[in-house]
C-alpha atoms as a PDB file:
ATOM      1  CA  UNK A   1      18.630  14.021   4.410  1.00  0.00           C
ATOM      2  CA  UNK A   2      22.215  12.646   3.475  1.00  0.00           C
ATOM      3  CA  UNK A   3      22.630   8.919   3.359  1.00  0.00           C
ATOM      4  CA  UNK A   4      25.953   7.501   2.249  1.00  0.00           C
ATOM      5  CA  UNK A   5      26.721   3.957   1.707  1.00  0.00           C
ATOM      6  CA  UNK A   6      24.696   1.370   0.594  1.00  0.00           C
ATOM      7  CA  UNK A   7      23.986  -0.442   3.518  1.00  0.00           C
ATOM      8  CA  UNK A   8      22.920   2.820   5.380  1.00  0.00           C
ATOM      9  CA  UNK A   9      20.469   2.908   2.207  1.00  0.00           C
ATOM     10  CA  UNK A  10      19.251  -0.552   1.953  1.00  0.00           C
ATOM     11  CA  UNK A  11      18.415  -0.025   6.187  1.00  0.00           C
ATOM     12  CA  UNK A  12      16.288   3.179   5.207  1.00  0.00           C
ATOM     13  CA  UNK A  13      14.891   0.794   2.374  1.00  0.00           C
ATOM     14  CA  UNK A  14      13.941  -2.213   5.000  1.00  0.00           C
ATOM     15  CA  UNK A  15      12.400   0.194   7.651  1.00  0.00           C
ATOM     16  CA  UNK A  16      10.388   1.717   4.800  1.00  0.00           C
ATOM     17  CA  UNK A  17       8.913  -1.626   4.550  1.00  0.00           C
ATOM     18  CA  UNK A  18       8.456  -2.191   8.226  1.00  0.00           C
ATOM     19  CA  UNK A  19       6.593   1.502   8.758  1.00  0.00           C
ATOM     20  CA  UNK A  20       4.446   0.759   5.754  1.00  0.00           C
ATOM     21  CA  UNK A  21       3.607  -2.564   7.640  1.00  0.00           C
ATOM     22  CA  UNK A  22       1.850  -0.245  10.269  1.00  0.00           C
ATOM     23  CA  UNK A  23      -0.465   1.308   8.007  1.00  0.00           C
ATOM     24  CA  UNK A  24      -3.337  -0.711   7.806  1.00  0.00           C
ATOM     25  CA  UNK A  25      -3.522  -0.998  11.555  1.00  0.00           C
ATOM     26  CA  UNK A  26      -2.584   2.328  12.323  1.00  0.00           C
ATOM     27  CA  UNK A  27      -5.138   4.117   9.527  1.00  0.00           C
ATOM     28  CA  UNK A  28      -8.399   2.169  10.506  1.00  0.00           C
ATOM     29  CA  UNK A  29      -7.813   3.496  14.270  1.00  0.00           C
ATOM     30  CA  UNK A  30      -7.704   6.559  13.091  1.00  0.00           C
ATOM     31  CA  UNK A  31     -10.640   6.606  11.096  1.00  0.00           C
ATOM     32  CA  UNK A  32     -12.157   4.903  14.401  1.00  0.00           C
ATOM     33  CA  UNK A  33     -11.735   8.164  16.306  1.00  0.00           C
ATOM     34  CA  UNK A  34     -12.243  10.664  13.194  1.00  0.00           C
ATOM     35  CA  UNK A  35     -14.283   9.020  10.757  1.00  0.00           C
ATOM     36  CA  UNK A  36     -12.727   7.558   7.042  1.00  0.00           C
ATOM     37  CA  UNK A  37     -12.828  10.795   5.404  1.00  0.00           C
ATOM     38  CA  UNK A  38     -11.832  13.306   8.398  1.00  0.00           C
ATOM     39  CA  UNK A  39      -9.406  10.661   9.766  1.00  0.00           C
ATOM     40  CA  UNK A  40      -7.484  10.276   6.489  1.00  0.00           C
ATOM     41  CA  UNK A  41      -7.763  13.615   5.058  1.00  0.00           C
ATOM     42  CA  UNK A  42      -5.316  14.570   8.669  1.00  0.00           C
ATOM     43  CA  UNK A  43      -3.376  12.002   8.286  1.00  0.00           C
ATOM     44  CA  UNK A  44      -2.104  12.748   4.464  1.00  0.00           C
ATOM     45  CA  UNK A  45      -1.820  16.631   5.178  1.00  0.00           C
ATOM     46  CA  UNK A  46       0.443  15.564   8.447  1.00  0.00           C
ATOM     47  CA  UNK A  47       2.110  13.673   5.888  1.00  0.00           C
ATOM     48  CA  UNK A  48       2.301  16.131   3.172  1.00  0.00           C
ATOM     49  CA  UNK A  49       3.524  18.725   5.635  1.00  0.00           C
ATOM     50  CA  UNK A  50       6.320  16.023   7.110  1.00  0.00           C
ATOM     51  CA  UNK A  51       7.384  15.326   3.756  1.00  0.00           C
ATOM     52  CA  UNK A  52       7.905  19.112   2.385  1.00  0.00           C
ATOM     53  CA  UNK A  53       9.804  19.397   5.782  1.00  0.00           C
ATOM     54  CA  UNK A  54      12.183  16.649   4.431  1.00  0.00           C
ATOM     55  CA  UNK A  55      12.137  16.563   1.398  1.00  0.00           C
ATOM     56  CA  UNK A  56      11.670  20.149   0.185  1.00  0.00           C
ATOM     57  CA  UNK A  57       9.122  21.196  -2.607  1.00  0.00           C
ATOM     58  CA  UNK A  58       8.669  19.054  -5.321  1.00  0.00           C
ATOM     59  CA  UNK A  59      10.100  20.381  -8.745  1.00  0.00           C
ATOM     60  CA  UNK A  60       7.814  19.931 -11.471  1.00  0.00           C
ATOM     61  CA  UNK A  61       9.860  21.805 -14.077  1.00  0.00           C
ATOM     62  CA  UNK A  62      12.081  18.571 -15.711  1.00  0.00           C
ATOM     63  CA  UNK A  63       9.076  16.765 -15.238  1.00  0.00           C
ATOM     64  CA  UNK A  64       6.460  15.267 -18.352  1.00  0.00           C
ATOM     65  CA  UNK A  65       3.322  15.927 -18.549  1.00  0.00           C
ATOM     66  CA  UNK A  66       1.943  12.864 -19.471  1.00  0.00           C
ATOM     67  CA  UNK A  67       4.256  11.190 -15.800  1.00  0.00           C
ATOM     68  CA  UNK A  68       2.516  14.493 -14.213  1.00  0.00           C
ATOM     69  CA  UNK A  69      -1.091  13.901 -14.635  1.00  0.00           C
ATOM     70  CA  UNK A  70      -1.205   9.865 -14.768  1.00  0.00           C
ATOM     71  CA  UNK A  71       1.307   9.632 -11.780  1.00  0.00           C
ATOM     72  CA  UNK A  72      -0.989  12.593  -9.634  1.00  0.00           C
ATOM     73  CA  UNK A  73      -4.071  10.412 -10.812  1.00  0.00           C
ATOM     74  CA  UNK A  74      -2.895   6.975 -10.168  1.00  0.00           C
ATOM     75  CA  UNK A  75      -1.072   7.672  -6.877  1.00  0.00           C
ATOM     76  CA  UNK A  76      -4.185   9.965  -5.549  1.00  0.00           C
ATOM     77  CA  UNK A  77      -6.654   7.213  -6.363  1.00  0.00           C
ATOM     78  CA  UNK A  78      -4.766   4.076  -4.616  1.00  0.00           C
ATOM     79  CA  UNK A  79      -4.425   6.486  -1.033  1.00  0.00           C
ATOM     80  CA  UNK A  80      -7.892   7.459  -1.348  1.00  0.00           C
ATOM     81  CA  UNK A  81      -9.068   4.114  -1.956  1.00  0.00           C
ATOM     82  CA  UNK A  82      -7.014   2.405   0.173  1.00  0.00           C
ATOM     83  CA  UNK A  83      -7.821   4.953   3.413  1.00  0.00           C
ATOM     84  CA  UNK A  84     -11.521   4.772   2.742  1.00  0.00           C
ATOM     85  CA  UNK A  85     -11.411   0.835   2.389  1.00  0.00           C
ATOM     86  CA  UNK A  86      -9.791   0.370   5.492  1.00  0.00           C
ATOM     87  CA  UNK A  87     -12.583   3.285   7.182  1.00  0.00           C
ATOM     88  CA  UNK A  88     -15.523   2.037   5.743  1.00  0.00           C
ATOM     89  CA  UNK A  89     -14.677  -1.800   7.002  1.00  0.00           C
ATOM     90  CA  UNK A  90     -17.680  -3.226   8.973  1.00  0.00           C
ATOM     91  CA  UNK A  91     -14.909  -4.049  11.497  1.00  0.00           C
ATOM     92  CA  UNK A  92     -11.555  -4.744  12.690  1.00  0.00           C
ATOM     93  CA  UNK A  93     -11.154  -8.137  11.413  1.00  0.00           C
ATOM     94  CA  UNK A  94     -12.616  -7.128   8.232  1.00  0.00           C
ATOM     95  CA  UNK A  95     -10.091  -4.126   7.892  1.00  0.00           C
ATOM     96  CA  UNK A  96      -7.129  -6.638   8.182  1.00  0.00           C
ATOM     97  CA  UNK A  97      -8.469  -8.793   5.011  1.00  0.00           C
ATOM     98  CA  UNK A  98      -8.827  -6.208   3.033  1.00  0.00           C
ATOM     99  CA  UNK A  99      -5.415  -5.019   3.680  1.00  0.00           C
ATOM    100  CA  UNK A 100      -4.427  -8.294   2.382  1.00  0.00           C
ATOM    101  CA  UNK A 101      -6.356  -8.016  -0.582  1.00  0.00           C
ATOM    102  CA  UNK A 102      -4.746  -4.791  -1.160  1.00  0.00           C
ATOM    103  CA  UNK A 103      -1.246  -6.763  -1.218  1.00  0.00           C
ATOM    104  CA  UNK A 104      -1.909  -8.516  -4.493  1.00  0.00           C
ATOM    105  CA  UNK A 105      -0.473  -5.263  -6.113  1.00  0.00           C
ATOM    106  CA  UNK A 106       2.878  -6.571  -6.172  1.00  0.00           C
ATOM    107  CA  UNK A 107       2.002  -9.748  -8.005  1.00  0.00           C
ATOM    108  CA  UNK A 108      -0.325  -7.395 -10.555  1.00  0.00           C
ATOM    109  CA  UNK A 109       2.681  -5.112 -10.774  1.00  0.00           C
ATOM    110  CA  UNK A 110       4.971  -8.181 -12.881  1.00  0.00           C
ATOM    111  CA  UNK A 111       1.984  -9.131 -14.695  1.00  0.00           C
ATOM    112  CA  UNK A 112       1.595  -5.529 -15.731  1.00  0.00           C
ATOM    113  CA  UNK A 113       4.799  -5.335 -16.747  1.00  0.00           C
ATOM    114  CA  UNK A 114       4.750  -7.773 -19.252  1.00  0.00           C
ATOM    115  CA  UNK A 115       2.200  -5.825 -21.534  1.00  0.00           C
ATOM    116  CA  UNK A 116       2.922  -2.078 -20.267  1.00  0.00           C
ATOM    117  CA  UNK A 117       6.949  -2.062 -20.308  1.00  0.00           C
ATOM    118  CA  UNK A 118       8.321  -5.407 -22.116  1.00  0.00           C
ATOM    119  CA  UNK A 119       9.185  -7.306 -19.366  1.00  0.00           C
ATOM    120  CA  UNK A 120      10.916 -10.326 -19.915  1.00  0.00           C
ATOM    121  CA  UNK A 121       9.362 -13.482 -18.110  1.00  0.00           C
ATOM    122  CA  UNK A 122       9.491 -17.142 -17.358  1.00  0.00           C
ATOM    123  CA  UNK A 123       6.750 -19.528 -17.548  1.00  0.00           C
ATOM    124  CA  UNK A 124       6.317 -19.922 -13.860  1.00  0.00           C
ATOM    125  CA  UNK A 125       4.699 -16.790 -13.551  1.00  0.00           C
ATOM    126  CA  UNK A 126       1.690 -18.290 -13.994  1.00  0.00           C
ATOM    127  CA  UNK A 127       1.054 -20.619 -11.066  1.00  0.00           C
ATOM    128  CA  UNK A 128       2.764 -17.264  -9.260  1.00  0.00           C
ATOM    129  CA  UNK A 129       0.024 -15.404  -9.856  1.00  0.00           C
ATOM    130  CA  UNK A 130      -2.603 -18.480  -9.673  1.00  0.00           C
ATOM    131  CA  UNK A 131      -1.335 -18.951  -6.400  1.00  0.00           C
ATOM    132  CA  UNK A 132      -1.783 -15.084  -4.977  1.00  0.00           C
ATOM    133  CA  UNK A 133      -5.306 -15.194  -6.025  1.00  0.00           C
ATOM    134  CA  UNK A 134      -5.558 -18.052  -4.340  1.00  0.00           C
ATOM    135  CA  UNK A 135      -4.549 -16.926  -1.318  1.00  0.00           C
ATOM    136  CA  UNK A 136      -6.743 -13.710  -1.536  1.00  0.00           C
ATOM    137  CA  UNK A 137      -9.816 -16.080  -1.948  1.00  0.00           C
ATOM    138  CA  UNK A 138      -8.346 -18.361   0.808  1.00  0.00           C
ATOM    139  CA  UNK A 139      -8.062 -15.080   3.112  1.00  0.00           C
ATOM    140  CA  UNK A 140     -11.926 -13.940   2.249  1.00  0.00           C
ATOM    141  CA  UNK A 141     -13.823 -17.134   2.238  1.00  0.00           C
ATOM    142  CA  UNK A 142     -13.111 -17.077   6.337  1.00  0.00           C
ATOM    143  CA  UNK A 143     -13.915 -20.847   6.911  1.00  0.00           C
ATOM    144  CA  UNK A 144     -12.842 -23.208   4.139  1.00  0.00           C
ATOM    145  CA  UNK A 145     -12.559 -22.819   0.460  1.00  0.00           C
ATOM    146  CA  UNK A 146     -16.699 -22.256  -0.213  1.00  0.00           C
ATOM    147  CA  UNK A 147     -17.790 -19.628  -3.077  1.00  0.00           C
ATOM    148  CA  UNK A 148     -21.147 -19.236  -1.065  1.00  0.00           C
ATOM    149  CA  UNK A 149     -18.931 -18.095   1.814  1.00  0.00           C
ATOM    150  CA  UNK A 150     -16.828 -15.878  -0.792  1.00  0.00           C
ATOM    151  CA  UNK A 151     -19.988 -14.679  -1.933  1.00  0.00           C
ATOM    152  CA  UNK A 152     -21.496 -13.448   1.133  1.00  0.00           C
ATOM    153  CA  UNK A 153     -18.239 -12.302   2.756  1.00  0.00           C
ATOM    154  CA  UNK A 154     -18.106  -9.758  -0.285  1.00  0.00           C
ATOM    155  CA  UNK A 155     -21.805  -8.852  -0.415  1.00  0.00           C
ATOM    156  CA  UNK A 156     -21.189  -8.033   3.142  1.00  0.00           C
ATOM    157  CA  UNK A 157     -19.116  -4.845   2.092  1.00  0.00           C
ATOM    158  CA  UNK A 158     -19.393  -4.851  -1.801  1.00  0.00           C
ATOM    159  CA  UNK A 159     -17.801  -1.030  -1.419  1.00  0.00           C
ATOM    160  CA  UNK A 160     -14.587  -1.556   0.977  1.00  0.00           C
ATOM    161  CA  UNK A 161     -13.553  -5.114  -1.134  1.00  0.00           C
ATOM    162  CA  UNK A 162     -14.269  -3.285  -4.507  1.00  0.00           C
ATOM    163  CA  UNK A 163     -12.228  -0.110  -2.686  1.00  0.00           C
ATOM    164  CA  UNK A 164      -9.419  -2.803  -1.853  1.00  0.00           C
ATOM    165  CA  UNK A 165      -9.283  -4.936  -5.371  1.00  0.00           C
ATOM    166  CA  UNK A 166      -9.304  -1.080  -6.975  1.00  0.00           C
ATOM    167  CA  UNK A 167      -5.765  -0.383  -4.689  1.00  0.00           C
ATOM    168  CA  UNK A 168      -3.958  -3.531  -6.328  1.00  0.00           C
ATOM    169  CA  UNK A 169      -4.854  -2.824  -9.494  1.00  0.00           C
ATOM    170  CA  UNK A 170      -4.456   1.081  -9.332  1.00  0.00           C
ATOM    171  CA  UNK A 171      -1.413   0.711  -7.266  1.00  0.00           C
ATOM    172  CA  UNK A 172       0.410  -1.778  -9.666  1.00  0.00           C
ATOM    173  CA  UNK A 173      -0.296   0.518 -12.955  1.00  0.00           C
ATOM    174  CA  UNK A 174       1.687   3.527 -10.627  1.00  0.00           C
ATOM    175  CA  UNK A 175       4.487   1.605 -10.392  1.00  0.00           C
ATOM    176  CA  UNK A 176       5.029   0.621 -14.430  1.00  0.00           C
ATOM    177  CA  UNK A 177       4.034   4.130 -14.799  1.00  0.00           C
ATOM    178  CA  UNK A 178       6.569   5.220 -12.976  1.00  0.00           C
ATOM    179  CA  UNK A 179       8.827   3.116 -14.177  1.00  0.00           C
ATOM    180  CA  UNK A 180       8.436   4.110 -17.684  1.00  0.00           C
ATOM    181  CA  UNK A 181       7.664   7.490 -17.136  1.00  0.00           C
ATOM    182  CA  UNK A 182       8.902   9.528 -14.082  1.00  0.00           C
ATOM    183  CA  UNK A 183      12.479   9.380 -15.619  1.00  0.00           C
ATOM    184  CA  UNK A 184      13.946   8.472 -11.729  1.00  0.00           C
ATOM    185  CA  UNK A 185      11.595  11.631 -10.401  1.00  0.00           C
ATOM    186  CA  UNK A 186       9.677  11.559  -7.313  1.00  0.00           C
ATOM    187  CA  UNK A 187       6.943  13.387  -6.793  1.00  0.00           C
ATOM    188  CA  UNK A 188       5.516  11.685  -3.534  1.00  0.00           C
ATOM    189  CA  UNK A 189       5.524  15.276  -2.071  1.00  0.00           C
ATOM    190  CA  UNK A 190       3.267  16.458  -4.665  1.00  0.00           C
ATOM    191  CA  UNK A 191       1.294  13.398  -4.487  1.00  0.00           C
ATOM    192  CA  UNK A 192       0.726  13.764  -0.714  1.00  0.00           C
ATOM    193  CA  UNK A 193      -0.050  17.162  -1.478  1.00  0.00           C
ATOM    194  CA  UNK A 194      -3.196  16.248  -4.168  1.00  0.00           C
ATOM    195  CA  UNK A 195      -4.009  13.320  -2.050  1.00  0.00           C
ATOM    196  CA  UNK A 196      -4.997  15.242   1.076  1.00  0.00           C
ATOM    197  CA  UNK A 197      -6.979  18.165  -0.749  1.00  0.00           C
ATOM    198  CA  UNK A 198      -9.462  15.408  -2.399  1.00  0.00           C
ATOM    199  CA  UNK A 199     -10.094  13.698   0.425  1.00  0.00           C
ATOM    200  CA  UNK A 200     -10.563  17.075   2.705  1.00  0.00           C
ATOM    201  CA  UNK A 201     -12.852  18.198  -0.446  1.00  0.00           C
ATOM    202  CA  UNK A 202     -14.936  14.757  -0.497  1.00  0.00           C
ATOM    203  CA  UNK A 203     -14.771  15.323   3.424  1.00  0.00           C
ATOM    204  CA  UNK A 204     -16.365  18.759   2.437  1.00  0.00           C
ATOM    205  CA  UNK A 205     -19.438  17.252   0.798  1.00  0.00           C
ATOM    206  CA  UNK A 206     -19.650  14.660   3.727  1.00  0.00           C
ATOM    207  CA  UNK A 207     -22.058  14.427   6.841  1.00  0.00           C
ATOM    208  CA  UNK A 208     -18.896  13.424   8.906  1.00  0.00           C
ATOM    209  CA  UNK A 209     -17.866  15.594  11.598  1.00  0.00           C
ATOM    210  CA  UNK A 210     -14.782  15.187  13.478  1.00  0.00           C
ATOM    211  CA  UNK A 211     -14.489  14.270  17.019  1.00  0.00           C
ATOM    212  CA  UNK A 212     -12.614  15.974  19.555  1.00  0.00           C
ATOM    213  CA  UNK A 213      -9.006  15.597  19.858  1.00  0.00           C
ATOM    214  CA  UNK A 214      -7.611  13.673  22.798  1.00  0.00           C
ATOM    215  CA  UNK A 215      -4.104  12.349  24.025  1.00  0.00           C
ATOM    216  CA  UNK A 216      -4.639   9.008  22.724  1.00  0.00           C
ATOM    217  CA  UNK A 217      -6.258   9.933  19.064  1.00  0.00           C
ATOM    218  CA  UNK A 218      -3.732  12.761  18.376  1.00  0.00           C
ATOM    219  CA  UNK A 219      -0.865  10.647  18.941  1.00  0.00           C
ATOM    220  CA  UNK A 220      -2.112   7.841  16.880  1.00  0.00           C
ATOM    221  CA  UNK A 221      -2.730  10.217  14.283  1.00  0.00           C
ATOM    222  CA  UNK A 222       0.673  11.561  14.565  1.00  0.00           C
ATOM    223  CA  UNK A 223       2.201   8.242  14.282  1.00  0.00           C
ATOM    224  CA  UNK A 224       0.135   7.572  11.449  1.00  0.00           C
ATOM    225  CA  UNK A 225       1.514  10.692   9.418  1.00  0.00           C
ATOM    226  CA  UNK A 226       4.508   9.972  10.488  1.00  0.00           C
ATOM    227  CA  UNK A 227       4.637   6.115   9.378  1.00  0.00           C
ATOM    228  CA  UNK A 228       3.113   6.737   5.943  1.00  0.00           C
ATOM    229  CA  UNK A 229       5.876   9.746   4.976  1.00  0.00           C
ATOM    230  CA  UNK A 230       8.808   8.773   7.119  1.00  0.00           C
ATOM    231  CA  UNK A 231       7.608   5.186   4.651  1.00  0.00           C
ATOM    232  CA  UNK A 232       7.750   7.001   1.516  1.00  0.00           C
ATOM    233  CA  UNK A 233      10.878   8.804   2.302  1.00  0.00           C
ATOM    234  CA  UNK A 234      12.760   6.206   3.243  1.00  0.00           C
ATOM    235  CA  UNK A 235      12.058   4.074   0.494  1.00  0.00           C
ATOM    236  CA  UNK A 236      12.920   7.182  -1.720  1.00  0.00           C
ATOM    237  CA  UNK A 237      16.361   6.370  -0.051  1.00  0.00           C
ATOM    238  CA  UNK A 238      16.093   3.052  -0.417  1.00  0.00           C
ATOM    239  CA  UNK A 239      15.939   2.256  -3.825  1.00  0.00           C
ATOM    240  CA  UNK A 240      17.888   4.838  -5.613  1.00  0.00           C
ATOM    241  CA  UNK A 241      21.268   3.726  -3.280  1.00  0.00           C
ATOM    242  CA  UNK A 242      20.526   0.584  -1.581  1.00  0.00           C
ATOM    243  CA  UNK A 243      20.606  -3.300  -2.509  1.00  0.00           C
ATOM    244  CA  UNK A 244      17.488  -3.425  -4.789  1.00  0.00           C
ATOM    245  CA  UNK A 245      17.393  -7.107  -5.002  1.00  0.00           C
ATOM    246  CA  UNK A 246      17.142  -7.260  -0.859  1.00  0.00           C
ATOM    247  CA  UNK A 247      14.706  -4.191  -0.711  1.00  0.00           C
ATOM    248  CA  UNK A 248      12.449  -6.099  -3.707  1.00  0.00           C
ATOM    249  CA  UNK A 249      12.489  -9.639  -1.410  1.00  0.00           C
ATOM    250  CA  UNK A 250      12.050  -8.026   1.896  1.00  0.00           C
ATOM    251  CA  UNK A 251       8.949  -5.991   0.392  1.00  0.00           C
ATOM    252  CA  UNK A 252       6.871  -9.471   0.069  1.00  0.00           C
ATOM    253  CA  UNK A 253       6.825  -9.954   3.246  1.00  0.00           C
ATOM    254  CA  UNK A 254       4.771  -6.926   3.790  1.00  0.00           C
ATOM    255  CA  UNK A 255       1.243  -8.906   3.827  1.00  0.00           C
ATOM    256  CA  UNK A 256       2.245 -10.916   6.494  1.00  0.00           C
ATOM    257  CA  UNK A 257       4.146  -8.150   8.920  1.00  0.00           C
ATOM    258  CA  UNK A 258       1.145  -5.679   7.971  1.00  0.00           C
ATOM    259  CA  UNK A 259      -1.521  -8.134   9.306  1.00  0.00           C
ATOM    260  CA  UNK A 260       0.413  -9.286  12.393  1.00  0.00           C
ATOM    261  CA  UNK A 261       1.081  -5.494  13.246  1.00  0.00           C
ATOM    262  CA  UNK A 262      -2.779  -4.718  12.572  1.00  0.00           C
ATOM    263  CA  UNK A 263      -3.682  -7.680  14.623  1.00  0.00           C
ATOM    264  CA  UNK A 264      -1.648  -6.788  17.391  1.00  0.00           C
ATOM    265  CA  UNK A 265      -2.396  -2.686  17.531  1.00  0.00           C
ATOM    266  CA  UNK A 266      -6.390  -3.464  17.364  1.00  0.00           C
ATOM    267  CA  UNK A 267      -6.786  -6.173  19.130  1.00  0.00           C
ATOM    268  CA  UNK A 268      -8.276  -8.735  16.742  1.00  0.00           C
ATOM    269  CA  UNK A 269      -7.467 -12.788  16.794  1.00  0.00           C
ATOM    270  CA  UNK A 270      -7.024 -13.770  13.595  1.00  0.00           C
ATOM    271  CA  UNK A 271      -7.625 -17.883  12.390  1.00  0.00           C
ATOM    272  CA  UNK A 272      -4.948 -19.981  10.710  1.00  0.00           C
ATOM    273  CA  UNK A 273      -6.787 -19.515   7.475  1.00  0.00           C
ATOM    274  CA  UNK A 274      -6.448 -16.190   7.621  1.00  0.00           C
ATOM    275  CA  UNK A 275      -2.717 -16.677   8.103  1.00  0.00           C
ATOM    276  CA  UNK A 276      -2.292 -19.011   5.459  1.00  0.00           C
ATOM    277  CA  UNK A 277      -3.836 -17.097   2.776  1.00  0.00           C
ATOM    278  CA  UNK A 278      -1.138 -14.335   3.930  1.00  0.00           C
ATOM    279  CA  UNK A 279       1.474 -16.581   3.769  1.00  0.00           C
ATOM    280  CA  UNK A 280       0.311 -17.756  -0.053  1.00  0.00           C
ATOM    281  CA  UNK A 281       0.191 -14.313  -1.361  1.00  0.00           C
ATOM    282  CA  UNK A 282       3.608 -13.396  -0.392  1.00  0.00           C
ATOM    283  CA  UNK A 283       4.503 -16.807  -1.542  1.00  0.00           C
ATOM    284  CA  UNK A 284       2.525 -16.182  -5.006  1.00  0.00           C
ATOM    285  CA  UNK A 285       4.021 -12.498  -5.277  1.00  0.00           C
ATOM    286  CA  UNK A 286       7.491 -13.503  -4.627  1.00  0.00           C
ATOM    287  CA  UNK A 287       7.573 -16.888  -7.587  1.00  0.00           C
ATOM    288  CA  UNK A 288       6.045 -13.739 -10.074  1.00  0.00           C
ATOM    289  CA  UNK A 289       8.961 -11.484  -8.937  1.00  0.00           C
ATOM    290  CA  UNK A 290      11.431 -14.104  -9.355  1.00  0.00           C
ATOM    291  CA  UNK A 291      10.116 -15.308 -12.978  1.00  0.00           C
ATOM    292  CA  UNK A 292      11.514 -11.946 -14.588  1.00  0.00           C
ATOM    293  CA  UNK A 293      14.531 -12.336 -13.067  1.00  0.00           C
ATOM    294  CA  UNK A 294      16.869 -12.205 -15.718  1.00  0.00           C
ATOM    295  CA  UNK A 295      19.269 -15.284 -15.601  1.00  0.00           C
ATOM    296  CA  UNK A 296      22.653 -15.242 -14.218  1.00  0.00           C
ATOM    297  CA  UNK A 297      25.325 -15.839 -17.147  1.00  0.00           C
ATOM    298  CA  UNK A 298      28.511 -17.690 -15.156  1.00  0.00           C
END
């Protein structure tokens, strides 16, 4: 795929962003019509398969070991955790938050960085990231700010919020592994790859079966694939010719387009609380992002 220029770039960078927007919505119906495990072990071979298509086979030979196995692990774990949060939700409106709570990885990501790679800060980082938690507690406590209602929202689904909280966190390491490590490699391909023979393994060892295929499901199942490679690709694109500092802003906006998109495609009515938290942890995100900024000498 030849992009020149670095506006054509930076465009490949911002649609990136809005197909990754579609995920949440667009993997819970899936798992809907083919259960968590069947539903996303199809959609990340679709991908994998779109992606080698692409892309080409990844090569592993300038590549370390130590980028190799904690990249693989890292990047495996967040798909798998984030597909099988989104499945195992009790329901749609549930599957939305915990996309949400999914998007505190970018605030996690600068904190991270501090201790894992040396990045430089600024004090305001701190009532960044103060106020991105806040708005994942505002998001989960439904009506109010009430730890009961926190409490109980949780105990609802202990396993799809502790699958969610485990995508920030696994999610941010990735990308100051990555960072540090991968040496301006990607090995999404591969990733994809390893991602879709767990889950069809774990699938394996399930009681799920698969439902017929039908019109409706196999499209959204295409478009699935296709949103969650053509997103990786893109961004590939993206951020090794485009404007970084535009790609970086546009990204924390992704909470807020993700859950509007996912409100829309399933039909679900979301509250203004809901909404506000959304709007806080792209708020929260985007103050942590901006306190390691390095100053602009005039």
């Amino acid at each position: 795929m030849q992009i020149r220029g670095e506006r054509a770039a930076t465009a490949c960078g911002l649609l990136a962003i809005v197909l990754w927007s579609t995920a949440a919505g667009l993997i819970r119906g899936v798992s809907e019509h083919f259960g968590p495990l069947g539903g996303a072990a199809m959609i990340y071979t679709l991908g994998a398969i779109l992606l080698v298509m692409f892309l080409g086979r990844p090569r592993l030979r300038s590549t370390s070991t130590l980028y190799l196995l904690l990249g693989s692990g890292l990047f495996v774990a967040y798909e798998v955790c984030l597909a099988l949060a989104l499945g195992f939700a009790s329901d749609r409106q549930q599957a939305i938050e915990l996309g949400v709570v999914n998007y505190l990885w970018p605030c996690l990501t600068v904190v991270l960085a501090i201790f894992m790679n040396g990045q430089k800060t600024r004090w305001f980082i701190v009532p960044g990231s103060a106020l991105a938690l806040f708005g994942i507690l505002w998001v989960v406590s439904g009506q109010g700010l009430s730890l009961p209602g926190i409490i109980a929202n949780v105990n609802s689904n202990p396993l799809s919020y502790s699958l969610a909280l485990a995508c920030a966190i696994t999610f941010a390491l990735y990308c100051n592994v990555t960072r540090r490590y991968a040496n301006g490699q990607s090995l999404v391909v591969l990733f994809f790859v390893l991602t879709a023979i767990v889950l069809w393994v774990k699938w394996g060892f399930s009681s799920e079966r698969i439902s017929a295929f039908t019109l409706g499901n196999s499209l959204e199942l295409i478009a699935t694939g296709i949103a969650m490679a053509g997103g990786y690709a893109l961004w590939n694109i993206g951020i090794l010719r485009g404007n970084l500092t535009l790609l970086a802003t546009a990204s924390y906006g992704a909470p807020v387009l993700s859950s509007a998109f996912a409100a829309m495609w399933l039909g679900v009515s979301l509250h203004v609380q809901f909404w506000q938290g959304a709007v806080l942890v792209t708020v929260g995100s985007l103050i942590c992002w901006q306190a390691t900024r390095q100053r602009q000498i005039s």
